[in-house]
C-alpha atoms as a PDB file:
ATOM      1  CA  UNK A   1     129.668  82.386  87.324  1.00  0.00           C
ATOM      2  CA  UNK A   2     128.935  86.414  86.657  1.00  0.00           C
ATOM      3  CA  UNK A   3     131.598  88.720  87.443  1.00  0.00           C
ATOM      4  CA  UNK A   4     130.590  90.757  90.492  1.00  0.00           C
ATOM      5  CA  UNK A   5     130.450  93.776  89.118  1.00  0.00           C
ATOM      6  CA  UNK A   6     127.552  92.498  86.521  1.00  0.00           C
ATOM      7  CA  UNK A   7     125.627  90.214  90.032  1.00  0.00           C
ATOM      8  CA  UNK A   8     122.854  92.083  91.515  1.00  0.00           C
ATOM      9  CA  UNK A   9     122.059  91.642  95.378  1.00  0.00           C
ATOM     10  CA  UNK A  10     118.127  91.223  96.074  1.00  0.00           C
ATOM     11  CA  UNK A  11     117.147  92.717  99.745  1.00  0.00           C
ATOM     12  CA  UNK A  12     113.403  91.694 100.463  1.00  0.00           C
ATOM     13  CA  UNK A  13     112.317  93.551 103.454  1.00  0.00           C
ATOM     14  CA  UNK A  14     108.843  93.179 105.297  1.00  0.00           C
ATOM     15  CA  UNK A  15     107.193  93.892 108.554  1.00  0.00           C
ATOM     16  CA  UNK A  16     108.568  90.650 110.205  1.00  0.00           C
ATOM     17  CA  UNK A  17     110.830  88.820 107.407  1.00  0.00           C
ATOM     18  CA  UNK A  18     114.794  89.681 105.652  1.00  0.00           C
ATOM     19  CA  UNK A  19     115.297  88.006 102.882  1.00  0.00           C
ATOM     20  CA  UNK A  20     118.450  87.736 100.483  1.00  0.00           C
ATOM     21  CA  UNK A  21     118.841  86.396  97.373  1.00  0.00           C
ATOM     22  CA  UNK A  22     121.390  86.703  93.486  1.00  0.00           C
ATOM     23  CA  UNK A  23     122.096  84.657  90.611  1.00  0.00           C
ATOM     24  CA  UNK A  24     125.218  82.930  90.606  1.00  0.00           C
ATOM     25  CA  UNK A  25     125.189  81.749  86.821  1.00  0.00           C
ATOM     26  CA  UNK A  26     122.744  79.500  86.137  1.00  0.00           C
ATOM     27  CA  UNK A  27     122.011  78.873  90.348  1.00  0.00           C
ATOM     28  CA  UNK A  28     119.835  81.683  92.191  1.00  0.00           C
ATOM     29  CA  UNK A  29     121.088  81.745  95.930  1.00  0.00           C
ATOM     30  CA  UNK A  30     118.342  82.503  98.351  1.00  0.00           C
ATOM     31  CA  UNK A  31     118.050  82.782 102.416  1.00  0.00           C
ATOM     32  CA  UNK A  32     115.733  84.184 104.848  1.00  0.00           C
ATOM     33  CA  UNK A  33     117.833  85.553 107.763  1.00  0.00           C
ATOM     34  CA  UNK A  34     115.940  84.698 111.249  1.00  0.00           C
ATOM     35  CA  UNK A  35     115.331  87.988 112.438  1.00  0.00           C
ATOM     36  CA  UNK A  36     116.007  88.994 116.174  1.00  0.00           C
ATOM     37  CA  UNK A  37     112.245  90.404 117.266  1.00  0.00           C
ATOM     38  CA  UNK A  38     114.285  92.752 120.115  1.00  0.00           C
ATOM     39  CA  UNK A  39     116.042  94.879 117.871  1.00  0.00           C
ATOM     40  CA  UNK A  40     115.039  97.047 114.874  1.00  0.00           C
ATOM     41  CA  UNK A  41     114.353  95.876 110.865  1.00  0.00           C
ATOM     42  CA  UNK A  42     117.992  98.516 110.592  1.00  0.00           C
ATOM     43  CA  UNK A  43     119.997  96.399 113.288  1.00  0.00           C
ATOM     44  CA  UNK A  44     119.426  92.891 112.234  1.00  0.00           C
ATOM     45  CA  UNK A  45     120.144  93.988 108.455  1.00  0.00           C
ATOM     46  CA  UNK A  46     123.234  95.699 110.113  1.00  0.00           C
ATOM     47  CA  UNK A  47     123.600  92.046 111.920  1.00  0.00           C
ATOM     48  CA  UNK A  48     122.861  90.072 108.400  1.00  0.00           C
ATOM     49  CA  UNK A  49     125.593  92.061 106.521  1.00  0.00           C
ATOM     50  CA  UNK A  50     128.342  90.876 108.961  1.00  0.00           C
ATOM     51  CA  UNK A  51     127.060  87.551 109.104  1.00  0.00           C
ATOM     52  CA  UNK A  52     125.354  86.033 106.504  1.00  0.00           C
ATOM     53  CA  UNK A  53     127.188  83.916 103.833  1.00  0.00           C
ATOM     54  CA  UNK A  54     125.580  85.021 100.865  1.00  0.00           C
ATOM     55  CA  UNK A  55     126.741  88.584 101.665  1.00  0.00           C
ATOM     56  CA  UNK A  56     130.470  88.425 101.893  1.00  0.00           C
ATOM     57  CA  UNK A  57     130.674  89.395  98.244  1.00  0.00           C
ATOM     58  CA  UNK A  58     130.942  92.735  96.819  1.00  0.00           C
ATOM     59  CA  UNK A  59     127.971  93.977  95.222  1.00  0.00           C
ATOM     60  CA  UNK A  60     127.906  96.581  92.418  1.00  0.00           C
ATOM     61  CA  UNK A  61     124.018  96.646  92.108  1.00  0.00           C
ATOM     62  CA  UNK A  62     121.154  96.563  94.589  1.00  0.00           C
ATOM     63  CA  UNK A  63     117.637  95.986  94.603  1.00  0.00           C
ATOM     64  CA  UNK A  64     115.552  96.862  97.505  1.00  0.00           C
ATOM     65  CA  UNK A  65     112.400  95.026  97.873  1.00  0.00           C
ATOM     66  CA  UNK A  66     109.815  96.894 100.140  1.00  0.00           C
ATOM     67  CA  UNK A  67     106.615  95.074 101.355  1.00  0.00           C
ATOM     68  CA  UNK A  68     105.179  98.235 103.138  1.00  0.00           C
ATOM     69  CA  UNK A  69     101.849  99.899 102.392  1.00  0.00           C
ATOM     70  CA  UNK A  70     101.275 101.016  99.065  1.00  0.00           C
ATOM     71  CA  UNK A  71      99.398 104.316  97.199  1.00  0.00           C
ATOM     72  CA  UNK A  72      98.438 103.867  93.727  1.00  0.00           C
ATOM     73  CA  UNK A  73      98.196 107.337  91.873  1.00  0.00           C
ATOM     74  CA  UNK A  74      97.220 108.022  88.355  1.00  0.00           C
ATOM     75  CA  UNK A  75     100.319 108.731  86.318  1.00  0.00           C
ATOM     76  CA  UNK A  76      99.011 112.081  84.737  1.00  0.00           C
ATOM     77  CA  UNK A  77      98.152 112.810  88.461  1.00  0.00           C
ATOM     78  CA  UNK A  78     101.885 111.880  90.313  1.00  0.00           C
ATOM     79  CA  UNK A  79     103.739 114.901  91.210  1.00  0.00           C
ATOM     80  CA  UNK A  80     106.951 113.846  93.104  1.00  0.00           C
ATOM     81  CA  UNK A  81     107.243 116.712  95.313  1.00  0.00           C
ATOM     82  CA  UNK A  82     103.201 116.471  96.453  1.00  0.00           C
ATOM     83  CA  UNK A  83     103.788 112.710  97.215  1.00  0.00           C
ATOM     84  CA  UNK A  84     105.232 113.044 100.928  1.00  0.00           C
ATOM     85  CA  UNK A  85     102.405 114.750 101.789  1.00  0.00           C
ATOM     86  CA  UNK A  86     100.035 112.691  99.901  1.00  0.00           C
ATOM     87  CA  UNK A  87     101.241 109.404 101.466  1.00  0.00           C
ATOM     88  CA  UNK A  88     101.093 110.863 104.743  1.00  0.00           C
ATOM     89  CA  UNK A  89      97.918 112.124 104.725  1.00  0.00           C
ATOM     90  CA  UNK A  90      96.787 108.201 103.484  1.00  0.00           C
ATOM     91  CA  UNK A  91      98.802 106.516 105.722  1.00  0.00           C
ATOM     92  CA  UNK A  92      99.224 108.405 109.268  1.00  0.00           C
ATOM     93  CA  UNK A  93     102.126 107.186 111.872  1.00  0.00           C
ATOM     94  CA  UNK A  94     104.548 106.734 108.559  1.00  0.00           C
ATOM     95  CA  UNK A  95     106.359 110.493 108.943  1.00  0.00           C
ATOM     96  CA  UNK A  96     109.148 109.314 110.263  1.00  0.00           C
ATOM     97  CA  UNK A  97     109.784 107.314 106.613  1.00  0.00           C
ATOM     98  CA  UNK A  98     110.917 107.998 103.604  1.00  0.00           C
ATOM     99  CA  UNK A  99     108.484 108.009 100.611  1.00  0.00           C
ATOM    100  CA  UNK A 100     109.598 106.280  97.453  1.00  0.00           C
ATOM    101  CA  UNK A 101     107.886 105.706  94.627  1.00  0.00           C
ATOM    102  CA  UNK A 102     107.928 103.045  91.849  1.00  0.00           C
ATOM    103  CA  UNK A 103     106.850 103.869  88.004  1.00  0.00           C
ATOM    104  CA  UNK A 104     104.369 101.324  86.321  1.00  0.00           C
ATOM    105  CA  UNK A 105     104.694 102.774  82.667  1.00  0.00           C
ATOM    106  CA  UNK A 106     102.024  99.970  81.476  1.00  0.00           C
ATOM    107  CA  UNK A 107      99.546 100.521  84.056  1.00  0.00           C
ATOM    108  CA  UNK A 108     100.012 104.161  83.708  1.00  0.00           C
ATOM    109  CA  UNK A 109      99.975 104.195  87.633  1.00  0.00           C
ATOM    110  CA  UNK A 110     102.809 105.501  90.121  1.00  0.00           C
ATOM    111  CA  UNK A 111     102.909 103.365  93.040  1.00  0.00           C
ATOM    112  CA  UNK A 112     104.500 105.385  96.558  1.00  0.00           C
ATOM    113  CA  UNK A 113     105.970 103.340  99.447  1.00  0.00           C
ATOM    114  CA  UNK A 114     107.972 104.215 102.649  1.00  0.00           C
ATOM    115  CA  UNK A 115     111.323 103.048 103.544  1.00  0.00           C
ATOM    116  CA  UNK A 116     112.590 103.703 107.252  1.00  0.00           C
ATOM    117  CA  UNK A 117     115.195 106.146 107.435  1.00  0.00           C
ATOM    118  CA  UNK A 118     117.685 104.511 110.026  1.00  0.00           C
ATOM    119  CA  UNK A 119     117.133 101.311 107.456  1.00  0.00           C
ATOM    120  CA  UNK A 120     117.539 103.433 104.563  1.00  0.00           C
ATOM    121  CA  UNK A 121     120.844 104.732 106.108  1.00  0.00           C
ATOM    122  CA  UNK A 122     122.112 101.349 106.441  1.00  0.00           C
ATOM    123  CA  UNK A 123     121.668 100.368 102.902  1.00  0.00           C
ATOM    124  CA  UNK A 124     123.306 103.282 101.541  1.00  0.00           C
ATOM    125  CA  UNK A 125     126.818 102.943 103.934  1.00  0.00           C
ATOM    126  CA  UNK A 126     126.840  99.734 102.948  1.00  0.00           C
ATOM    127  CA  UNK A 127     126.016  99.537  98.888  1.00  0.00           C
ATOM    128  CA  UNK A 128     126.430 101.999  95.926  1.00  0.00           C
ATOM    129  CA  UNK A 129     124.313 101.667  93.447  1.00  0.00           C
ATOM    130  CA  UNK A 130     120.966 100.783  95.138  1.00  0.00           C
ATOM    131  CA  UNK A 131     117.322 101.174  93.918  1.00  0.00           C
ATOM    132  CA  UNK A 132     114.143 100.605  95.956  1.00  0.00           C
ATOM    133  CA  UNK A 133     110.726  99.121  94.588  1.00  0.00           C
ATOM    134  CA  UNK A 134     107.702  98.190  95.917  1.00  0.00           C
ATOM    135  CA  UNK A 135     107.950  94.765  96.302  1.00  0.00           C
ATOM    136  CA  UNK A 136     105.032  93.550  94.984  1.00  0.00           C
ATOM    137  CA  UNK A 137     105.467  95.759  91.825  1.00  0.00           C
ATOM    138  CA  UNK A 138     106.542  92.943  89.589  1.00  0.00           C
ATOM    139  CA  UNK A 139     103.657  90.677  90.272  1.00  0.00           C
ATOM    140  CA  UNK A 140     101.302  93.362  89.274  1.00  0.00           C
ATOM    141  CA  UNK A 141     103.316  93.946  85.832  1.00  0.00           C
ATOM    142  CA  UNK A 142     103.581  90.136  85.216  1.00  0.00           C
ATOM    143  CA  UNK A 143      99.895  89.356  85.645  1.00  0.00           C
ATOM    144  CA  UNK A 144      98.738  92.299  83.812  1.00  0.00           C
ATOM    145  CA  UNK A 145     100.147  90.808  81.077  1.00  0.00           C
ATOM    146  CA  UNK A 146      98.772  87.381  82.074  1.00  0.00           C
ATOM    147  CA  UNK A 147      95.212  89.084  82.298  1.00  0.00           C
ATOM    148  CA  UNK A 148      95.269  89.266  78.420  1.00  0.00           C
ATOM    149  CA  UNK A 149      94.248  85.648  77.576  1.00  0.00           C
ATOM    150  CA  UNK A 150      91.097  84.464  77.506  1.00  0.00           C
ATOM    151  CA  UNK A 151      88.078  86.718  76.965  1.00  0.00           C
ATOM    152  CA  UNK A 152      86.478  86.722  80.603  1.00  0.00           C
ATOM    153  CA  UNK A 153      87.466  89.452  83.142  1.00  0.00           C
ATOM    154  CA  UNK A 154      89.591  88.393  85.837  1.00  0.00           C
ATOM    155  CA  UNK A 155      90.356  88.861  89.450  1.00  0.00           C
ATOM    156  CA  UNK A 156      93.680  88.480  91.065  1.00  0.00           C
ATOM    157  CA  UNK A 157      94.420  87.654  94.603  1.00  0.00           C
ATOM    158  CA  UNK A 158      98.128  88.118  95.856  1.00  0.00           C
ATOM    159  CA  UNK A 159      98.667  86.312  99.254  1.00  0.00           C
ATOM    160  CA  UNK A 160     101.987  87.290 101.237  1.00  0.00           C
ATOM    161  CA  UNK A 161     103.050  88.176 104.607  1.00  0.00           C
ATOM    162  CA  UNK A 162      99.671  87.630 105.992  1.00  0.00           C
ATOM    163  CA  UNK A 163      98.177  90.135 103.461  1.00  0.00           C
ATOM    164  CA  UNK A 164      96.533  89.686 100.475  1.00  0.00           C
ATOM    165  CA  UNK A 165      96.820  91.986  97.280  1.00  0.00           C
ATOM    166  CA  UNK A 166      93.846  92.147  95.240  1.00  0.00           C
ATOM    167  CA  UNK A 167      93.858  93.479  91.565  1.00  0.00           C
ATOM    168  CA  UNK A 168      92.017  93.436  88.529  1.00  0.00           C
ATOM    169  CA  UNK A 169      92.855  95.051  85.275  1.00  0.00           C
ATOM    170  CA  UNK A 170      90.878  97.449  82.568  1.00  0.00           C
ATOM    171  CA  UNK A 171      93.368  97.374  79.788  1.00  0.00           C
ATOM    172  CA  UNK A 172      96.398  99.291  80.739  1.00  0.00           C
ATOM    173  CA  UNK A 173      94.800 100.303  83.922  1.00  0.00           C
ATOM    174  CA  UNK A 174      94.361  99.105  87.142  1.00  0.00           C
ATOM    175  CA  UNK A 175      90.738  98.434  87.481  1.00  0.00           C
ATOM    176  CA  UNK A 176      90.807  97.380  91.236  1.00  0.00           C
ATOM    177  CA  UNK A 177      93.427  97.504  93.730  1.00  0.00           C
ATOM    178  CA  UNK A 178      93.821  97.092  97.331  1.00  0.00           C
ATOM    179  CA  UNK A 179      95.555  95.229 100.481  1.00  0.00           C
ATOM    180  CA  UNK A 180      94.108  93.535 103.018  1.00  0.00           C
ATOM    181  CA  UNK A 181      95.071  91.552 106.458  1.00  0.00           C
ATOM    182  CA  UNK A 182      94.091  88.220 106.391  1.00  0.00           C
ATOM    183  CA  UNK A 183      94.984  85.234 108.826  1.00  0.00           C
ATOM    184  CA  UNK A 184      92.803  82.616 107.666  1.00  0.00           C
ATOM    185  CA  UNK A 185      90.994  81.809 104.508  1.00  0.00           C
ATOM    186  CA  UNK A 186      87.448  82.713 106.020  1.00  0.00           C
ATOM    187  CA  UNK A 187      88.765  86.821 106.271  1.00  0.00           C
ATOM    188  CA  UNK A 188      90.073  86.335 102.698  1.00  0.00           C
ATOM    189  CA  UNK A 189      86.783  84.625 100.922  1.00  0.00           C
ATOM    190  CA  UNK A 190      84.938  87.745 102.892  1.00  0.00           C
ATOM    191  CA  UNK A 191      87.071  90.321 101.431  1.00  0.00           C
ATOM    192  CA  UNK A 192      87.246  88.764  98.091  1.00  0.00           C
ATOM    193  CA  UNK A 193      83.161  88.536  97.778  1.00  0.00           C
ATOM    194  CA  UNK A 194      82.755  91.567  98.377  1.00  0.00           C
ATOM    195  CA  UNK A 195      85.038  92.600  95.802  1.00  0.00           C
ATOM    196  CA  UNK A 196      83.480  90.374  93.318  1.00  0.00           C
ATOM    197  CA  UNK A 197      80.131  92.038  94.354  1.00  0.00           C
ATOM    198  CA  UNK A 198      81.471  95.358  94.100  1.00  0.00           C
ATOM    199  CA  UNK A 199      83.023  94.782  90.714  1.00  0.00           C
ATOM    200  CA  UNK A 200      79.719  93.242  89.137  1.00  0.00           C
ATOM    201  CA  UNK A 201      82.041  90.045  88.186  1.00  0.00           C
ATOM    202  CA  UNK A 202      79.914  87.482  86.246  1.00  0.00           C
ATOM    203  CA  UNK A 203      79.807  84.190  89.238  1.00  0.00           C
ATOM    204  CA  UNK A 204      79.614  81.842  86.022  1.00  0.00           C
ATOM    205  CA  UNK A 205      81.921  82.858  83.283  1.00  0.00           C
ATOM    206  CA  UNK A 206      84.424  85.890  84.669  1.00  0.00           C
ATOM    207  CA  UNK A 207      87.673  84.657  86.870  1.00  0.00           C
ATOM    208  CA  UNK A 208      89.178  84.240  90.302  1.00  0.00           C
ATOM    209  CA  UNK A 209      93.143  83.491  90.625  1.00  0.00           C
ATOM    210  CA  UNK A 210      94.827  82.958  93.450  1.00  0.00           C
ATOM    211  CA  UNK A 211      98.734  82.799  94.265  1.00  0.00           C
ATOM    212  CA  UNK A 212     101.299  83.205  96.539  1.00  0.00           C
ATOM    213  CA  UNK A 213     101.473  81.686  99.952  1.00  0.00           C
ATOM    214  CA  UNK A 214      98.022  80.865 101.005  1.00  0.00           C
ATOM    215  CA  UNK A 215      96.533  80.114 104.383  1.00  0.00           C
ATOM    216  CA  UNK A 216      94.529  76.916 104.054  1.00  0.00           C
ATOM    217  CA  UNK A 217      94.523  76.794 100.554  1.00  0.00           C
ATOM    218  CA  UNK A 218      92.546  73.860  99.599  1.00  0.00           C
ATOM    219  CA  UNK A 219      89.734  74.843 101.928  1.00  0.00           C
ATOM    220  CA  UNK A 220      89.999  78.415 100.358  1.00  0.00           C
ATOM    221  CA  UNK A 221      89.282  77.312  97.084  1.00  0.00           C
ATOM    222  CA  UNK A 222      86.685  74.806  97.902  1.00  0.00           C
ATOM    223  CA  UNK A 223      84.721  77.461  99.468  1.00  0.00           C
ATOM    224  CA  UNK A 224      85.000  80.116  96.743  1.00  0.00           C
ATOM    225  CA  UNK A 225      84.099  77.498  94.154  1.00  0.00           C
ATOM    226  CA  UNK A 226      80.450  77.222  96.246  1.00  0.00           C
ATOM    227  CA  UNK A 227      80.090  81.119  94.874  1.00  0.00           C
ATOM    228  CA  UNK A 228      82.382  81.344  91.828  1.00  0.00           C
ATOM    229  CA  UNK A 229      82.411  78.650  89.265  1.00  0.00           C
ATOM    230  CA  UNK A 230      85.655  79.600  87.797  1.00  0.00           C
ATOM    231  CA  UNK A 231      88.463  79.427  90.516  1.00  0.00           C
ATOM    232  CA  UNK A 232      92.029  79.129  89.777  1.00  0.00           C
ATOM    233  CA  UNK A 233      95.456  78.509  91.945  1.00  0.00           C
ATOM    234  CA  UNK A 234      98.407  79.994  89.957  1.00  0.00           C
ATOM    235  CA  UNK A 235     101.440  77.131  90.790  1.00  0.00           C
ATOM    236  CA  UNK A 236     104.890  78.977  89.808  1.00  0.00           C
ATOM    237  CA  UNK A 237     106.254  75.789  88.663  1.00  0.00           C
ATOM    238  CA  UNK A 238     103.764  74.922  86.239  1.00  0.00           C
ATOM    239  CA  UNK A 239     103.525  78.724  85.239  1.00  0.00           C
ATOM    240  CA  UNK A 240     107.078  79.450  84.597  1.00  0.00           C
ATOM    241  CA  UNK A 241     107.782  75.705  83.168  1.00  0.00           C
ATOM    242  CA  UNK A 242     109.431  74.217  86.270  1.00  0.00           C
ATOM    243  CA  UNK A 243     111.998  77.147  86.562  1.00  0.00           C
ATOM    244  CA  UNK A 244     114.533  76.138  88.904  1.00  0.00           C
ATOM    245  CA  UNK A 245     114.107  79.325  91.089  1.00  0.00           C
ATOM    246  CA  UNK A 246     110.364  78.042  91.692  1.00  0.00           C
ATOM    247  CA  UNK A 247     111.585  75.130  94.201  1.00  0.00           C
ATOM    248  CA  UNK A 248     113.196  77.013  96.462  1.00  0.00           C
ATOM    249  CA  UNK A 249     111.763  76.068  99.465  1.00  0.00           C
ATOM    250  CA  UNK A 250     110.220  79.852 101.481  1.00  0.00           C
ATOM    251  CA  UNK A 251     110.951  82.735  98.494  1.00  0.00           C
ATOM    252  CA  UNK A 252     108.105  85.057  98.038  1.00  0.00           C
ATOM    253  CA  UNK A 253     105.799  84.510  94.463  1.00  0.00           C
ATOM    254  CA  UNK A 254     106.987  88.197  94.012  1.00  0.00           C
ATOM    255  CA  UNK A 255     110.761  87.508  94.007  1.00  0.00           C
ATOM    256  CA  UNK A 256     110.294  84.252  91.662  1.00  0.00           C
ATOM    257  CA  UNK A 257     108.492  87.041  89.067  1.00  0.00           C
ATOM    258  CA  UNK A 258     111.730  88.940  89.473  1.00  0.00           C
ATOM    259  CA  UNK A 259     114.233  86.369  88.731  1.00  0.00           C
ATOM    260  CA  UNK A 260     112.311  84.419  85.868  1.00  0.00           C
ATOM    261  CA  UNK A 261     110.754  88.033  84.241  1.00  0.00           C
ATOM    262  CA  UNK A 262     113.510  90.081  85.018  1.00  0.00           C
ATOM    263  CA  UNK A 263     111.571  92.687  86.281  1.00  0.00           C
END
């Protein structure tokens, strides 16, 4: 077992989902707390901190998770003190947040996010050292790195929280990258088309992967097979060679990319 002062506390927080997780040796411990819909994101964590288990250690380090909207700027572009303003005037009805940003030194992108104050407020009374990051920054890192073998161009579709992240890579750049809401596979295959379309993908010999938490998956894939020959589902246990953090039951693609990258 790590000494607490070296264990790290993971906070995943979404639109409608709390999730807590740390390595414990060789174990990762992992729980989704059932959130109370009548109260605010900052009330149940306030709630989850006095009851949950997993959180009646002492934490040294913190890693907030943030699945909010996201605004990719060019790194020779990102000027911290402009990017309030910029996020707001991409994203209106966020003022009352806090803009964050997280640093993608291989993409040579800066990603901004939005935390909300009151929740912000109850992080830091609660932990010291704490850092925030968009949470699906580490799937982007991991499968740029992926996107390197083979010789085809790829597409990637992240599915989570009823949205879907799609991305596609130009070297150390992003080449394509966007969110969408989808609640069934026909809205995805729609959005992802049209991608394909706009990207000039070759239907024969360039690539579609899929991962994360998929609504009707099989059907999904059957029907983007009728328009894309090559059509792949990315299974974190087979990808990260039956890591033990991949069977636990309900944690997010992007988490597992955490634990097993160390991202």
């Amino acid at each position: 077992m790590m000494d607490n002062k070296q264990k790290r506390l993971i906070i995943r927080i979404s639109k409608g989902r709390l999730s807590f997780a740390t390595a414990d040796g060789s174990d990762v411990l992992y729980e989704d707390y059932a959130l109370n819909s009548s109260i605010s994101m900052a009330a149940n964590l306030r709630e989850a901190l006095r009851t949950v288990p997993l959180l009646e250690e002492s934490f040294e380090r913190v890693l907030v998770m943030v699945d909010t909207y996201t605004l990719m700027v060019p790194a020779n572009l990102f000027v911290e003190e402009e990017s309030e303003e910029l996020y707001h005037h991409a994203f209106t009805g966020q003022e009352q947040q806090l803009v964050m940003h997280t640093v993608l030194p291989d993409l040579n992108a800066v990603v901004l996010f939005a935390v909300q104050k009151d929740l912000r407020s109850v992080i830091a009374n609660n932990f010291g050292d704490v850092r925030y990051t968009a949470a699906v920054a580490p799937v982007w890192r991991h499968l740029h790195q992926r996107s390197y073998t083979g010789q085809h161009q790829k597409i990637y579709s992240y599915f989570h929280d009823r949205r879907m992240e799609v991305f596609s890579y130009a070297q150390n750049r992003f080449k394509f990258c966007n969110s969408y809401a989808v609640n069934n596979p026909n809205d995805a295959l729609y959005y992802l088309l049209a991608i394909w379309k706009q990207l000039t993908m070759d239907a024969e010999h360039d690539e579609l992967h899929l991962v994360g938490d998929i609504p009707e998956r099989d059907q999904l894939l059957e029907e983007a097979q009728k328009f894309v020959k090559r059509v792949f589902y990315i299974n974190p246990s087979g990808e990260f060679n039956r890591a033990p953090v991949t069977q636990i039951k309900g944690m997010p693609y992007d988490m597992m990319v955490l634990f097993v990258k160390g991202r």
